[in-house]
C-alpha atoms as a PDB file:
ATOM      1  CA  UNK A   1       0.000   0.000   0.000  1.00  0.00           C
ATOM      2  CA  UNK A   2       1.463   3.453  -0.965  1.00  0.00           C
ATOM      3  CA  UNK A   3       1.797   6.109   1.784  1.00  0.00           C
ATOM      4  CA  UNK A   4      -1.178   8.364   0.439  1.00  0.00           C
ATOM      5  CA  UNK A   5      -3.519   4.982   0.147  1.00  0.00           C
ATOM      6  CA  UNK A   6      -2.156   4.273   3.740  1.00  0.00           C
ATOM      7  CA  UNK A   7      -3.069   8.272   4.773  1.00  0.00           C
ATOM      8  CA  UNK A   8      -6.650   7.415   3.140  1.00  0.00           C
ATOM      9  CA  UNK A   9      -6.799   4.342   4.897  1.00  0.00           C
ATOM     10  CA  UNK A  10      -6.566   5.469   8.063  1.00  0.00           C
ATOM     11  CA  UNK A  11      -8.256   8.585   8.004  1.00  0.00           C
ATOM     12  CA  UNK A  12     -11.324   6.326   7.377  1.00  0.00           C
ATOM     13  CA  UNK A  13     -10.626   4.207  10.155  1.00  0.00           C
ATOM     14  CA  UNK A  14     -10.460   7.296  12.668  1.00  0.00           C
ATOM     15  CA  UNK A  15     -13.470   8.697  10.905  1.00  0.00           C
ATOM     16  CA  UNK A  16     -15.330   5.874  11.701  1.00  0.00           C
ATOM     17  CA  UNK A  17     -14.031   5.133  15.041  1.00  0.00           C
ATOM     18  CA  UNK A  18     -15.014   8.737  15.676  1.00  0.00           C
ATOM     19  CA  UNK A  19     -18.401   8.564  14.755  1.00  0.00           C
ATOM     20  CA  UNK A  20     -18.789   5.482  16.447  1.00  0.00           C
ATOM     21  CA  UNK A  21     -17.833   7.025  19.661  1.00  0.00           C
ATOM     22  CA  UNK A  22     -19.528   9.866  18.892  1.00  0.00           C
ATOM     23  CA  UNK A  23     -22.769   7.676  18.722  1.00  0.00           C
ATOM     24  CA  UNK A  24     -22.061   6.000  21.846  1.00  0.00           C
ATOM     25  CA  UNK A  25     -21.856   9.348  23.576  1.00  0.00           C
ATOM     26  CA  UNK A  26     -24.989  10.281  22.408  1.00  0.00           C
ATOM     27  CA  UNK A  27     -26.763   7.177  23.485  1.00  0.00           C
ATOM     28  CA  UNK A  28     -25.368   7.468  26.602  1.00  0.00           C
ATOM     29  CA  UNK A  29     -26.349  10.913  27.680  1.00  0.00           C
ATOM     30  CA  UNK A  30     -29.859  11.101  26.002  1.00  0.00           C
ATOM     31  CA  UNK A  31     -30.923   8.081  26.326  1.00  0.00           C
ATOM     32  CA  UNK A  32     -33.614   8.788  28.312  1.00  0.00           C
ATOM     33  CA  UNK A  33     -34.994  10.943  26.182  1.00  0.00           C
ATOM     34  CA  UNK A  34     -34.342   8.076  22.770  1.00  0.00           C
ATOM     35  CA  UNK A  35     -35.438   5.485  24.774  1.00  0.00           C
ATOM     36  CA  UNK A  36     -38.974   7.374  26.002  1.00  0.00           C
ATOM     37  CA  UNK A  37     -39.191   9.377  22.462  1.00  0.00           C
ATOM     38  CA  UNK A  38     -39.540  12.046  24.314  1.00  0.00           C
ATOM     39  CA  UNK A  39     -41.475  14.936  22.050  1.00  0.00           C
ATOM     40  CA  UNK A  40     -44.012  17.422  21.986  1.00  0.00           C
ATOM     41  CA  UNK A  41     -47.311  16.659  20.484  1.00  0.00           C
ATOM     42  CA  UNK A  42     -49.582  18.186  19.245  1.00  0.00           C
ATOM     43  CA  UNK A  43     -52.881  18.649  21.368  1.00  0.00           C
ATOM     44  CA  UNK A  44     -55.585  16.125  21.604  1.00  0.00           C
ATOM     45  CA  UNK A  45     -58.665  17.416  22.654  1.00  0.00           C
ATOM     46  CA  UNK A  46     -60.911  15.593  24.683  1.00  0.00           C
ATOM     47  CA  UNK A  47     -64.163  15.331  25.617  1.00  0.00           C
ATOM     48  CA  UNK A  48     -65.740  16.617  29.259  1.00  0.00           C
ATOM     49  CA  UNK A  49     -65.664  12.987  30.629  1.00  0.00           C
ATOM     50  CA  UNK A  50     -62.317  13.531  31.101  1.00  0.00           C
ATOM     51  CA  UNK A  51     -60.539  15.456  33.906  1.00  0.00           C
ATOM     52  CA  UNK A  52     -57.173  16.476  34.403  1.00  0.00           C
ATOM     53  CA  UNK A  53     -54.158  15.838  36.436  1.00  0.00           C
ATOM     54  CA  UNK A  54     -50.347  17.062  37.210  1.00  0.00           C
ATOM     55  CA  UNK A  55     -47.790  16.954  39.309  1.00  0.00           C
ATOM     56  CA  UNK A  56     -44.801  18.886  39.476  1.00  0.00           C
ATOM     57  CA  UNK A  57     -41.252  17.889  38.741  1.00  0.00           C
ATOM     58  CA  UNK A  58     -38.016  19.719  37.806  1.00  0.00           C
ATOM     59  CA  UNK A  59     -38.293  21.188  34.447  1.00  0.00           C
ATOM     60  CA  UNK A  60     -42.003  21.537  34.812  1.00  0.00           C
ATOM     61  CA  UNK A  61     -44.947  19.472  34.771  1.00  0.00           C
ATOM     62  CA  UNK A  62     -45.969  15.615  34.597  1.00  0.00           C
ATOM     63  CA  UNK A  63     -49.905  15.814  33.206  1.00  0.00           C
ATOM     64  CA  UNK A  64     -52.003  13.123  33.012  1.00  0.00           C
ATOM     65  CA  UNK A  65     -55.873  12.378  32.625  1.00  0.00           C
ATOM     66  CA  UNK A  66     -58.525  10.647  33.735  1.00  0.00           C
ATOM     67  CA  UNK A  67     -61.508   8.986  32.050  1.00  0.00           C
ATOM     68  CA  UNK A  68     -65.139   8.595  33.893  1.00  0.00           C
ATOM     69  CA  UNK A  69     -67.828   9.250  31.757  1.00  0.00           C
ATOM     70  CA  UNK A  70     -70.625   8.154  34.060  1.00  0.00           C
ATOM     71  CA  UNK A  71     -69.202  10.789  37.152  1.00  0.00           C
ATOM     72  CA  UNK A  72     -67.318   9.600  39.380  1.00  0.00           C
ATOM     73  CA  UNK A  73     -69.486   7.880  41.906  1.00  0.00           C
ATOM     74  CA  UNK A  74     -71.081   5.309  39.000  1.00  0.00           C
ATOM     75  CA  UNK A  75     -67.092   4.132  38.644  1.00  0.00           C
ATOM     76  CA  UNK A  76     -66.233   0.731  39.877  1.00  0.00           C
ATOM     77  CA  UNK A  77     -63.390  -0.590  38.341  1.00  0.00           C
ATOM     78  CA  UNK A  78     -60.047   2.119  36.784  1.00  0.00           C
ATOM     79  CA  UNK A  79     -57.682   0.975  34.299  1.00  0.00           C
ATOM     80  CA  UNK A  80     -54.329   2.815  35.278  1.00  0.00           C
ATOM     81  CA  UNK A  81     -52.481   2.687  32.165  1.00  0.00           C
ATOM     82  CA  UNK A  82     -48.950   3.275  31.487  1.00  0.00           C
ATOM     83  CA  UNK A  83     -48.196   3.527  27.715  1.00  0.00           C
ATOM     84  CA  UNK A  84     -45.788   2.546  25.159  1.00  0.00           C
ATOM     85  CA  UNK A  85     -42.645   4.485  23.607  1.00  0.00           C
ATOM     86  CA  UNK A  86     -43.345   7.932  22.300  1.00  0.00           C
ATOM     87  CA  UNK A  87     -47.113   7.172  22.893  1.00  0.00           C
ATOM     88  CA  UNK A  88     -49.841   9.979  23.853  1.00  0.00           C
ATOM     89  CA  UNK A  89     -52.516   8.841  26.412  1.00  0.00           C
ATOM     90  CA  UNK A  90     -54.243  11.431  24.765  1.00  0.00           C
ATOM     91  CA  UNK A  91     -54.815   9.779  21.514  1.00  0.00           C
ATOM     92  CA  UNK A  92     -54.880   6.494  23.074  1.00  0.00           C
ATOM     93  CA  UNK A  93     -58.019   7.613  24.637  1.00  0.00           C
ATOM     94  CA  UNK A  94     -60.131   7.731  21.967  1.00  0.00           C
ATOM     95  CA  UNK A  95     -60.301   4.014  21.698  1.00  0.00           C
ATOM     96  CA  UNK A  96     -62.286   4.520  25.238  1.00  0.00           C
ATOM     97  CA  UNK A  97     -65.647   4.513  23.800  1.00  0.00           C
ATOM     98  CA  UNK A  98     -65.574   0.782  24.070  1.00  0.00           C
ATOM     99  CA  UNK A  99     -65.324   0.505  27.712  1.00  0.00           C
ATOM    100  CA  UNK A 100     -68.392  -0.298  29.367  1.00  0.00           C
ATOM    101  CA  UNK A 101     -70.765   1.139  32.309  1.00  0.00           C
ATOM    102  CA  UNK A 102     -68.660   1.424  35.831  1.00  0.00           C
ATOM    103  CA  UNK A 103     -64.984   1.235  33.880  1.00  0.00           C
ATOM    104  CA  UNK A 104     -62.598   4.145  33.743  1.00  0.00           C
ATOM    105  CA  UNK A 105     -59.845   4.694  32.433  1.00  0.00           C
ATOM    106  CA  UNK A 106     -56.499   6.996  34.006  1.00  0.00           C
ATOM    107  CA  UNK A 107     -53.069   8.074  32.237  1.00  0.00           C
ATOM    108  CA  UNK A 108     -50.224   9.835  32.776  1.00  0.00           C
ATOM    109  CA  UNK A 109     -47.686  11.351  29.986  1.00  0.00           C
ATOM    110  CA  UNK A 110     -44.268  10.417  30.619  1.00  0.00           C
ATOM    111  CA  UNK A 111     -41.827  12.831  31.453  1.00  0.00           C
ATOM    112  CA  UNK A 112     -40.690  14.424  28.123  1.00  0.00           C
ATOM    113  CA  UNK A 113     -43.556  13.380  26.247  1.00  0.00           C
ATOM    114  CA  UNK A 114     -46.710  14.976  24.770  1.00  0.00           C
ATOM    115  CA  UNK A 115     -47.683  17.695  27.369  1.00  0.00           C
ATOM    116  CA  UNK A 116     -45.424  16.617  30.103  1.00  0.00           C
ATOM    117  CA  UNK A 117     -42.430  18.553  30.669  1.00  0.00           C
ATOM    118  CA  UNK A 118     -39.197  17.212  32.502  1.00  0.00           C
ATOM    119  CA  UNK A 119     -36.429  14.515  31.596  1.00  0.00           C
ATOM    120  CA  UNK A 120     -37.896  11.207  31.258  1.00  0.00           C
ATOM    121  CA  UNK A 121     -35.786   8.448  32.911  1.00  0.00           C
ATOM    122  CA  UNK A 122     -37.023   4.285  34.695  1.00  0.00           C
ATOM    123  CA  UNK A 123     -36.920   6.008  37.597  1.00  0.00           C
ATOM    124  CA  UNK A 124     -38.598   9.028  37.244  1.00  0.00           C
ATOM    125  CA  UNK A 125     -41.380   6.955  35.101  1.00  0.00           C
ATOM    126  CA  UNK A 126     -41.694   4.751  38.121  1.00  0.00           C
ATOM    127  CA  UNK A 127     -41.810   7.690  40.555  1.00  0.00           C
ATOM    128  CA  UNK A 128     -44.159   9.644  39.418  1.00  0.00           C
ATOM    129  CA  UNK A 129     -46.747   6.109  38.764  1.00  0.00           C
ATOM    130  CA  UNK A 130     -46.342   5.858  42.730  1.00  0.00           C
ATOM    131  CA  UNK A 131     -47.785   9.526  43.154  1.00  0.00           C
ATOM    132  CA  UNK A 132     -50.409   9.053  40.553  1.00  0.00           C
ATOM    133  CA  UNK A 133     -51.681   5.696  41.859  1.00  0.00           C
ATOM    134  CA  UNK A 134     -51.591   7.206  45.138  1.00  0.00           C
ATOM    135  CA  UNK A 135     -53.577  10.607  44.033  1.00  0.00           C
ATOM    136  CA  UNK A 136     -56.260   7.996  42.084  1.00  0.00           C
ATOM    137  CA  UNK A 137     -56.994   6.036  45.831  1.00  0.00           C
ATOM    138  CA  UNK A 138     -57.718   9.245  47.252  1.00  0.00           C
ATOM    139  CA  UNK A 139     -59.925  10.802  44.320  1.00  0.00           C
ATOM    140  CA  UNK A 140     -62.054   7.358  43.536  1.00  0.00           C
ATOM    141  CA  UNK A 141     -62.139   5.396  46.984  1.00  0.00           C
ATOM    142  CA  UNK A 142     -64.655   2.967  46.112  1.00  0.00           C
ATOM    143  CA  UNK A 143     -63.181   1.913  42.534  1.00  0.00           C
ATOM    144  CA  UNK A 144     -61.309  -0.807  41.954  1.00  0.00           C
ATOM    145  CA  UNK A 145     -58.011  -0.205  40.274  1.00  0.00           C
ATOM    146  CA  UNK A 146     -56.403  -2.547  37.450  1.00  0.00           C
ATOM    147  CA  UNK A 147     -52.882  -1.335  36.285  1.00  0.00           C
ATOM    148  CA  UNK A 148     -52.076  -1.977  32.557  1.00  0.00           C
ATOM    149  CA  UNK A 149     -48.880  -1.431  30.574  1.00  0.00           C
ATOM    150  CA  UNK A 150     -48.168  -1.660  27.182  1.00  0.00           C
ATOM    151  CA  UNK A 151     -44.680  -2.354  25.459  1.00  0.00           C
ATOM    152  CA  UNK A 152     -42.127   0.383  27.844  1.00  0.00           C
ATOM    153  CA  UNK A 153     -44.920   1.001  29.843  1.00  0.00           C
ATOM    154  CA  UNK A 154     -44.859  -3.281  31.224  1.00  0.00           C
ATOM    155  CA  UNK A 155     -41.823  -2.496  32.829  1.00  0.00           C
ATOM    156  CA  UNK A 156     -43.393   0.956  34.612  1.00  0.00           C
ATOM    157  CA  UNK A 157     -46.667  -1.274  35.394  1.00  0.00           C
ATOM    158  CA  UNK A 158     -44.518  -4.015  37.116  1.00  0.00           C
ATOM    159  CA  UNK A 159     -42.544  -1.992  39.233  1.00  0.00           C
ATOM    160  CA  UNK A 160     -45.707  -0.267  40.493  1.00  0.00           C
ATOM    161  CA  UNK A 161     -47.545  -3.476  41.019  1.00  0.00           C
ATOM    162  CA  UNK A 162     -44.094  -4.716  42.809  1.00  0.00           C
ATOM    163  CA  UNK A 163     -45.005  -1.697  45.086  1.00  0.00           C
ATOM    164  CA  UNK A 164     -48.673  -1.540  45.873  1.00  0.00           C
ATOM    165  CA  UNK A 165     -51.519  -3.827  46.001  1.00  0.00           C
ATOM    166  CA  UNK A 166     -54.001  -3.629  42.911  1.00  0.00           C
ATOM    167  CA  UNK A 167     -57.029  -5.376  42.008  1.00  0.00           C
ATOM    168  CA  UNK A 168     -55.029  -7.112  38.753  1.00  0.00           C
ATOM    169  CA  UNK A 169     -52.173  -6.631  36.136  1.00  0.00           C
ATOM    170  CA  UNK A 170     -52.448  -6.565  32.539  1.00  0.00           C
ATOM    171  CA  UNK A 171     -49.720  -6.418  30.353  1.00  0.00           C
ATOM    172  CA  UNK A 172     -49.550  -6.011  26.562  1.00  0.00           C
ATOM    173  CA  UNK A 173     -46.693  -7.165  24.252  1.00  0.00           C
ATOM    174  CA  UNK A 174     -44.501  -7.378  27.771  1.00  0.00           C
ATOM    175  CA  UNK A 175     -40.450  -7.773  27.810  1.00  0.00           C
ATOM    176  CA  UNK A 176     -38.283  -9.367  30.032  1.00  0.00           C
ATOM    177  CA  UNK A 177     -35.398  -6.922  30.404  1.00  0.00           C
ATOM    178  CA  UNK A 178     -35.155  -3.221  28.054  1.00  0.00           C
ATOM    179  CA  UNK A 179     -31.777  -4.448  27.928  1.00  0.00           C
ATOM    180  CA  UNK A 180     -32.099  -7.811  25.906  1.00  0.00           C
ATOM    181  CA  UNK A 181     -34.671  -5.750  22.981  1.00  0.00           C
ATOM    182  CA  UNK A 182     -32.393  -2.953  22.625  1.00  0.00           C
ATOM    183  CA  UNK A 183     -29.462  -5.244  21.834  1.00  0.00           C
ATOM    184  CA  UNK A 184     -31.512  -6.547  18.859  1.00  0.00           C
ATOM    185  CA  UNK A 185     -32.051  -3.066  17.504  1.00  0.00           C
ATOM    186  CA  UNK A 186     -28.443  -2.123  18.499  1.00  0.00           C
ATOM    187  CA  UNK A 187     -25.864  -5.039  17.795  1.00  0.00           C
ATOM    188  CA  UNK A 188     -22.652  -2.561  17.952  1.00  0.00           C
ATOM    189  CA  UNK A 189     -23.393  -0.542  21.221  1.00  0.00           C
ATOM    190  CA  UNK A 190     -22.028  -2.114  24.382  1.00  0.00           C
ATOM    191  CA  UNK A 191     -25.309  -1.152  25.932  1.00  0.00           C
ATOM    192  CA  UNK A 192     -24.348  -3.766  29.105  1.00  0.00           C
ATOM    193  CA  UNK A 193     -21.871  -0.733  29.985  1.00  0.00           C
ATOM    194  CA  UNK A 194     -24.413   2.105  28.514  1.00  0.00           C
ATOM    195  CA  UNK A 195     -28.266   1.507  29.301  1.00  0.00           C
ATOM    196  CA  UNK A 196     -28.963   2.791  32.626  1.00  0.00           C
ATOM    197  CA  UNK A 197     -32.965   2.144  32.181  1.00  0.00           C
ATOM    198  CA  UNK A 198     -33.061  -1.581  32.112  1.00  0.00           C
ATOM    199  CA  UNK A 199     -36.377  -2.030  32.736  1.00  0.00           C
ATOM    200  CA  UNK A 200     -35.472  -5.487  34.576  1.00  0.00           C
ATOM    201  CA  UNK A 201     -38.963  -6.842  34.724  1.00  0.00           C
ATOM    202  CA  UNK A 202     -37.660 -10.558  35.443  1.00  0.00           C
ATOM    203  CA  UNK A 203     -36.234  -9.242  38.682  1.00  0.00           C
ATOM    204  CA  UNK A 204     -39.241  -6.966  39.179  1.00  0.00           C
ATOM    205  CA  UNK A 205     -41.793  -9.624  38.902  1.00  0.00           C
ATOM    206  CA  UNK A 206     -40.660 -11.954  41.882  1.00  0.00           C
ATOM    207  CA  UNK A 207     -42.185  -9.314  44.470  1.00  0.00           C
ATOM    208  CA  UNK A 208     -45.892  -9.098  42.299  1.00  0.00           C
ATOM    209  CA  UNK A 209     -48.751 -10.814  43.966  1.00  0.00           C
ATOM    210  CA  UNK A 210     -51.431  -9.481  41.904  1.00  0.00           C
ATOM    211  CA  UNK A 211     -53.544 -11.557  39.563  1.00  0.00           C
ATOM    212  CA  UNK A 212     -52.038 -11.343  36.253  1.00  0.00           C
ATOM    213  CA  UNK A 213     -52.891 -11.399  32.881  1.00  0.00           C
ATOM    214  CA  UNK A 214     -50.791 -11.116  29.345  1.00  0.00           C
ATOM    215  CA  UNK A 215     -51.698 -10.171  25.719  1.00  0.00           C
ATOM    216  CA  UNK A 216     -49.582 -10.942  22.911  1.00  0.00           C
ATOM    217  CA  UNK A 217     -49.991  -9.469  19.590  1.00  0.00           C
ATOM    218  CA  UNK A 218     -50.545 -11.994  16.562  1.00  0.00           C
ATOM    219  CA  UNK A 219     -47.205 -10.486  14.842  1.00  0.00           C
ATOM    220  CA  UNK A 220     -44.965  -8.615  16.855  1.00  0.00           C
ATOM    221  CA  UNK A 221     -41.298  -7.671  15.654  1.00  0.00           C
ATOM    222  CA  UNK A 222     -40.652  -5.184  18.058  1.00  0.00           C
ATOM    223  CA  UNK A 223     -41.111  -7.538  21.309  1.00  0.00           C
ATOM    224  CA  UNK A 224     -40.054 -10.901  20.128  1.00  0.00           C
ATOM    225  CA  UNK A 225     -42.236 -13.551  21.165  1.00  0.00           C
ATOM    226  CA  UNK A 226     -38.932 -15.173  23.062  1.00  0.00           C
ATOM    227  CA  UNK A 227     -38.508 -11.622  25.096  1.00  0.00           C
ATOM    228  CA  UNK A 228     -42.445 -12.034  26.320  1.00  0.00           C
ATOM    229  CA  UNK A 229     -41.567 -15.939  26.742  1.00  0.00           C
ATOM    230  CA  UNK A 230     -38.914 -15.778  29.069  1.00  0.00           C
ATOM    231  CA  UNK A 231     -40.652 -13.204  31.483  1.00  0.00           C
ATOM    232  CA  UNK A 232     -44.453 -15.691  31.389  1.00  0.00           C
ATOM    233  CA  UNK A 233     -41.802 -18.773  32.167  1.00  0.00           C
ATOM    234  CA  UNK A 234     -40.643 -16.854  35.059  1.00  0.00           C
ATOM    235  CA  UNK A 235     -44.076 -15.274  36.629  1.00  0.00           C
ATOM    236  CA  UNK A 236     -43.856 -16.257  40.610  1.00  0.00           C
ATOM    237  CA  UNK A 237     -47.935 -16.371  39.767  1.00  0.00           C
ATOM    238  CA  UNK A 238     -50.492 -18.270  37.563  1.00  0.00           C
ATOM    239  CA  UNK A 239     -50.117 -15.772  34.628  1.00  0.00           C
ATOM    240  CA  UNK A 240     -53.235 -15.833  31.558  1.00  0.00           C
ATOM    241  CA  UNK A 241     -51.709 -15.300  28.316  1.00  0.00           C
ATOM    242  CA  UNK A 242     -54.146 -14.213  25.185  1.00  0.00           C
ATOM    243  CA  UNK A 243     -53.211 -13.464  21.877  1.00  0.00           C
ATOM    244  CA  UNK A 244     -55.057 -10.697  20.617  1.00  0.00           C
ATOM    245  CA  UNK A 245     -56.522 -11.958  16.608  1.00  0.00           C
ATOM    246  CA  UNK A 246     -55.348  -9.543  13.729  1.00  0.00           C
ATOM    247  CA  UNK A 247     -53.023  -7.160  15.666  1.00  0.00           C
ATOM    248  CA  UNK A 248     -49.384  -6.346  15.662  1.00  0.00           C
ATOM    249  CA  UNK A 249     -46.785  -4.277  17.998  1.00  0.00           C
ATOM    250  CA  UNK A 250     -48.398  -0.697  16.522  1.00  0.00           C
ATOM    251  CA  UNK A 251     -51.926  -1.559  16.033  1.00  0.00           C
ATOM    252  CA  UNK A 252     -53.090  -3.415  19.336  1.00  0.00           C
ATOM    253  CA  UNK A 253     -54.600  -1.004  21.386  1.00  0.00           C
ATOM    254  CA  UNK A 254     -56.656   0.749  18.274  1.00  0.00           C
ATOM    255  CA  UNK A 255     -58.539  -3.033  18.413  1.00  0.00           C
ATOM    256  CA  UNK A 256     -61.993  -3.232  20.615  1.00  0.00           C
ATOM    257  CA  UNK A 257     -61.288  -6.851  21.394  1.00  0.00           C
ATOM    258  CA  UNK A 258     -58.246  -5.826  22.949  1.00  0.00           C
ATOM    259  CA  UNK A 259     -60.463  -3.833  25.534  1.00  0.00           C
ATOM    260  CA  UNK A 260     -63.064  -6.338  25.676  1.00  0.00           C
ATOM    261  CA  UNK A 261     -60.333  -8.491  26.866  1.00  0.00           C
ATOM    262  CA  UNK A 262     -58.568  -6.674  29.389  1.00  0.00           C
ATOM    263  CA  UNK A 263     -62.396  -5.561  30.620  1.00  0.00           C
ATOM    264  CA  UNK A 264     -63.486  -8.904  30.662  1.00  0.00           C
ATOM    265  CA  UNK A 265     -59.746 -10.090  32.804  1.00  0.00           C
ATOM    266  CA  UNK A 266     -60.595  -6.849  34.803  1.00  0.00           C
ATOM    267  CA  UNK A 267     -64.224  -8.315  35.893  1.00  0.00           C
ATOM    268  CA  UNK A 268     -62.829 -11.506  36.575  1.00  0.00           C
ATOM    269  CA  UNK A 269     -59.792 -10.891  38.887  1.00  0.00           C
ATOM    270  CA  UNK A 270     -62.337  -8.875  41.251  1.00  0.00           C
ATOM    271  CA  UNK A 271     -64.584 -12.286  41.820  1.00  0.00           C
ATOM    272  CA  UNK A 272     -64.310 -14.200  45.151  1.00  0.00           C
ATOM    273  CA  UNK A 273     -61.914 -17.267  44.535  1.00  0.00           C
ATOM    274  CA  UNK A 274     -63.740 -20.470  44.754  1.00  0.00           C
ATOM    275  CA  UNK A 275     -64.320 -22.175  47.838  1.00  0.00           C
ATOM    276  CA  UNK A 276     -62.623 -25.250  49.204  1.00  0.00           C
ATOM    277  CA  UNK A 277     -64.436 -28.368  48.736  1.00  0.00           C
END
């Protein structure tokens, strides 16, 4: 190799190491905010069945909102949902209309995301689902509440349920570790040194008690089946596992029979267990 192909050569190489560790820096100090998709919205508007809740937190304000169409003595049973990457509980509510008399239905943005303000982080996520689990018990004493996470929002879900007691736990297209699906979508990134929000729901899971119930989408190559696999093998609990007809990773909770489902969980989990023969 002549000097000036050797010159080329390595000029390459340094311009790729560079950008390699250039990536790796980014990953590393806004993750948070690639793992969350963490982005402004545009407004939803809702209807007046809804009302509205926030917290504060540094950088502003965590928002949330809560669904009871009937008022709020006629509710009986409150989905607390935590939601999947870059998703708005705001547009996710519009799939509500399919919940039935006595069901409600309560969301928080993440930090970052939407309306919420802040830096969005596994802790703070898992923080700030403490305080608004806590606020619902006050507001709606005599409803039972049902925790459900999608995607991200299993691992949020988990960790709460690991925390409190709830009524059940449903979780849709669920993960074992945020660790083992990002190194499918990044091969080259030692993310065992890098990822700070794991999202260990394997671990998480050995303190739930709740009764527990798991929906799998019919084609899913975001979760791969073997990432929900692992974490049903390992449930401490009898675990129900559905798999939701004609949906995929995106598409699942725009389908009714994925609320009939978790509605229809919901209304069983609350019945008195059998007596002993």
């Amino acid at each position: 190799m002549s000097s000036k192909a050797f010159r080329i050569a390595l000029a390459a190489s340094a311009a790729t190491v560079g950008g390699i560790a250039t990536y790796w820096t980014l990953l590393a100090t806004r993750q948070g905010h690639i793992l969350f998709n963490a982005r402004k919205l545009p407004v939803v508007p809702l209807s007046d069945d809804f009302s509205t809740y926030s917290h504060p937190v540094p950088g502003g304000m965590v928002r949330g909102y809560v669904y009871h169409p009937h008022g709020e003595e006629a509710l009986q049973d409150l989905f607390i949902y935590f939601a999947g990457r870059g998703e708005d509980v705001r547009a996710t509510a519009k799939a509500l209309t399919w919940l039935p008399a006595g069901f409600g239905f309560a969301a928080i943005n993440y930090r970052g995301v939407a309306d919420s303000e802040g830096h969005p982080s596994e802790i703070a996520s898992v923080e700030d689902a403490n305080q608004f689990a806590r606020h619902l018990r006050r507001a709606f004493p005599q409803a039972r509440l049902h925790v459900v996470g999608r995607s991200l929002g299993t691992g949020v879900a988990i960790q709460l349920v690991a925390r409190q007691d709830f009524a059940s736990l449903q979780l849709i297209t669920p993960y074992d570790s945020m660790l083992e699906v990002a190194k499918r979508r990044f091969p080259l990134v030692p993310l065992s040194l890098l990822l700070r929000h794991r999202f260990d729901s394997l671990t998480h899971s050995r303190e739930v008690a709740a009764k527990t119930y798991v929906l799998l989408a019919e084609r899913d190559d975001v979760v791969l089946p073997e990432r929900s696999q692992k974490l049903i093998d390992a449930w401490p609990t009898p675990v129900h596992v559905q798999t939701v007809t004609g949906s995929d990773h995106h598409n699942i909770m725009g389908l009714e029979s994925t609320w009939l489902h978790l509605v229809d969980f919901a209304l069983t989990a609350v019945l008195p267990e059998p007596k002993a023969a």
